[in-house]
Protein backbone atom coordinates (compact mmCIF):
# COMPACT_ATOMS: atom_id res chain seq x y z
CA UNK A 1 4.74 4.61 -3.80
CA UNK A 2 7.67 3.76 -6.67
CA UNK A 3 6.77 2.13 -10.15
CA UNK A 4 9.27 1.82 -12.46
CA UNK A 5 9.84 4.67 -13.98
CA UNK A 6 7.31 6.74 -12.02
CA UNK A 7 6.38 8.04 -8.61
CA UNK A 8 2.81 8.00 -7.18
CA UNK A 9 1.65 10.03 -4.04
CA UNK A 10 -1.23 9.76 -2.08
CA UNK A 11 -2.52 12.07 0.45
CA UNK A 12 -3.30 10.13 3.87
CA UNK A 13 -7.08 11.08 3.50
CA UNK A 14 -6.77 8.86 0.40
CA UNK A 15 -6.71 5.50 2.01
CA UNK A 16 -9.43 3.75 1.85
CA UNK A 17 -9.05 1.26 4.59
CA UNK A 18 -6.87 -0.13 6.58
CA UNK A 19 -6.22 -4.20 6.90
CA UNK A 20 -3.82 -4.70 10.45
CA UNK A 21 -2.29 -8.39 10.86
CA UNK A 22 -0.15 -10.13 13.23
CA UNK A 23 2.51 -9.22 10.42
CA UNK A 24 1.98 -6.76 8.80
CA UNK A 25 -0.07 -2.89 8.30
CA UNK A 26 -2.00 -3.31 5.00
CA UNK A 27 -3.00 0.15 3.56
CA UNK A 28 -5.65 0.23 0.64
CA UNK A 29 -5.05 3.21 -1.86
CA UNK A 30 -7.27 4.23 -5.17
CA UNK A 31 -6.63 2.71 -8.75
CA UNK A 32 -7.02 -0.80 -6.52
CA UNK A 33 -3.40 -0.10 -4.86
CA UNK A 34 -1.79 -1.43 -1.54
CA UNK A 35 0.99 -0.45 0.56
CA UNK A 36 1.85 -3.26 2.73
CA UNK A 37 4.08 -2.40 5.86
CA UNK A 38 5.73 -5.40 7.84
CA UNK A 39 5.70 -4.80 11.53
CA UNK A 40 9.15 -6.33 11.55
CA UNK A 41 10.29 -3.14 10.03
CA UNK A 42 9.13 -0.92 12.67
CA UNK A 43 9.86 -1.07 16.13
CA UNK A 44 7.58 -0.67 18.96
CA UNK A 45 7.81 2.89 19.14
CA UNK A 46 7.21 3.46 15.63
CA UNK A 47 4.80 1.03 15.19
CA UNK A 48 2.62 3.18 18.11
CA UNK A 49 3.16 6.06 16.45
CA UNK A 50 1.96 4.71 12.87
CA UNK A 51 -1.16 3.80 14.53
CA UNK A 52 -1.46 7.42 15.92
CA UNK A 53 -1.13 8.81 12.74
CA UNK A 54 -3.57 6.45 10.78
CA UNK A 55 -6.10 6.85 13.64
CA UNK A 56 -5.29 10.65 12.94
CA UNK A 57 -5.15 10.99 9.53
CA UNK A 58 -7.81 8.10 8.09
CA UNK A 59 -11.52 8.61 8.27
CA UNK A 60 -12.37 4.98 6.91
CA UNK A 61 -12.80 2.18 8.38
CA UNK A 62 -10.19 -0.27 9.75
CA UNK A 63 -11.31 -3.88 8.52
C-alpha cells in the first residue's frame, strides 16, 4: 500500500477480513486500513486465482 511519501506492507495473514461485492474485492488491513480491488481490473482468470490465494492465505472470516 503507497502513502505519500511512504510505503506500507502487510503480510497476507494480516487481513482481517474480507468484504466481496458485485464490484469490487474489499480487503480490511490493521491501523483501520482498506485495499479495495475493482473486479473490472482483473479478468476472469485472475480474479479465480485472487480468490485462491485469499482462501489460501486468510484465516478470517469473509463478511
Amino acid at each position: 500500500m503507497a502513502v505519500p511519501g511512504t510505503w506500507i506492507r502487510y503480510t497476507w495473514s494480516s487481513v482481517q477480513a474480507v468484504l466481496e461485492r458485485r464490484d469490487h474485492v474489499g480487503l480490511l488491513l490493521p491501523l483501520s486500513a482498506v485495499l479495495v480491488i475493482p473486479k473490472r481490473a482483473l479478468d476472469e482468470d485472475r480474479l479465480d486465482e485472487l480468490h485462491q490465494l485469499l482462501a489460501r492465505c486468510t484465516a478470517r472470516p469473509k463478511i
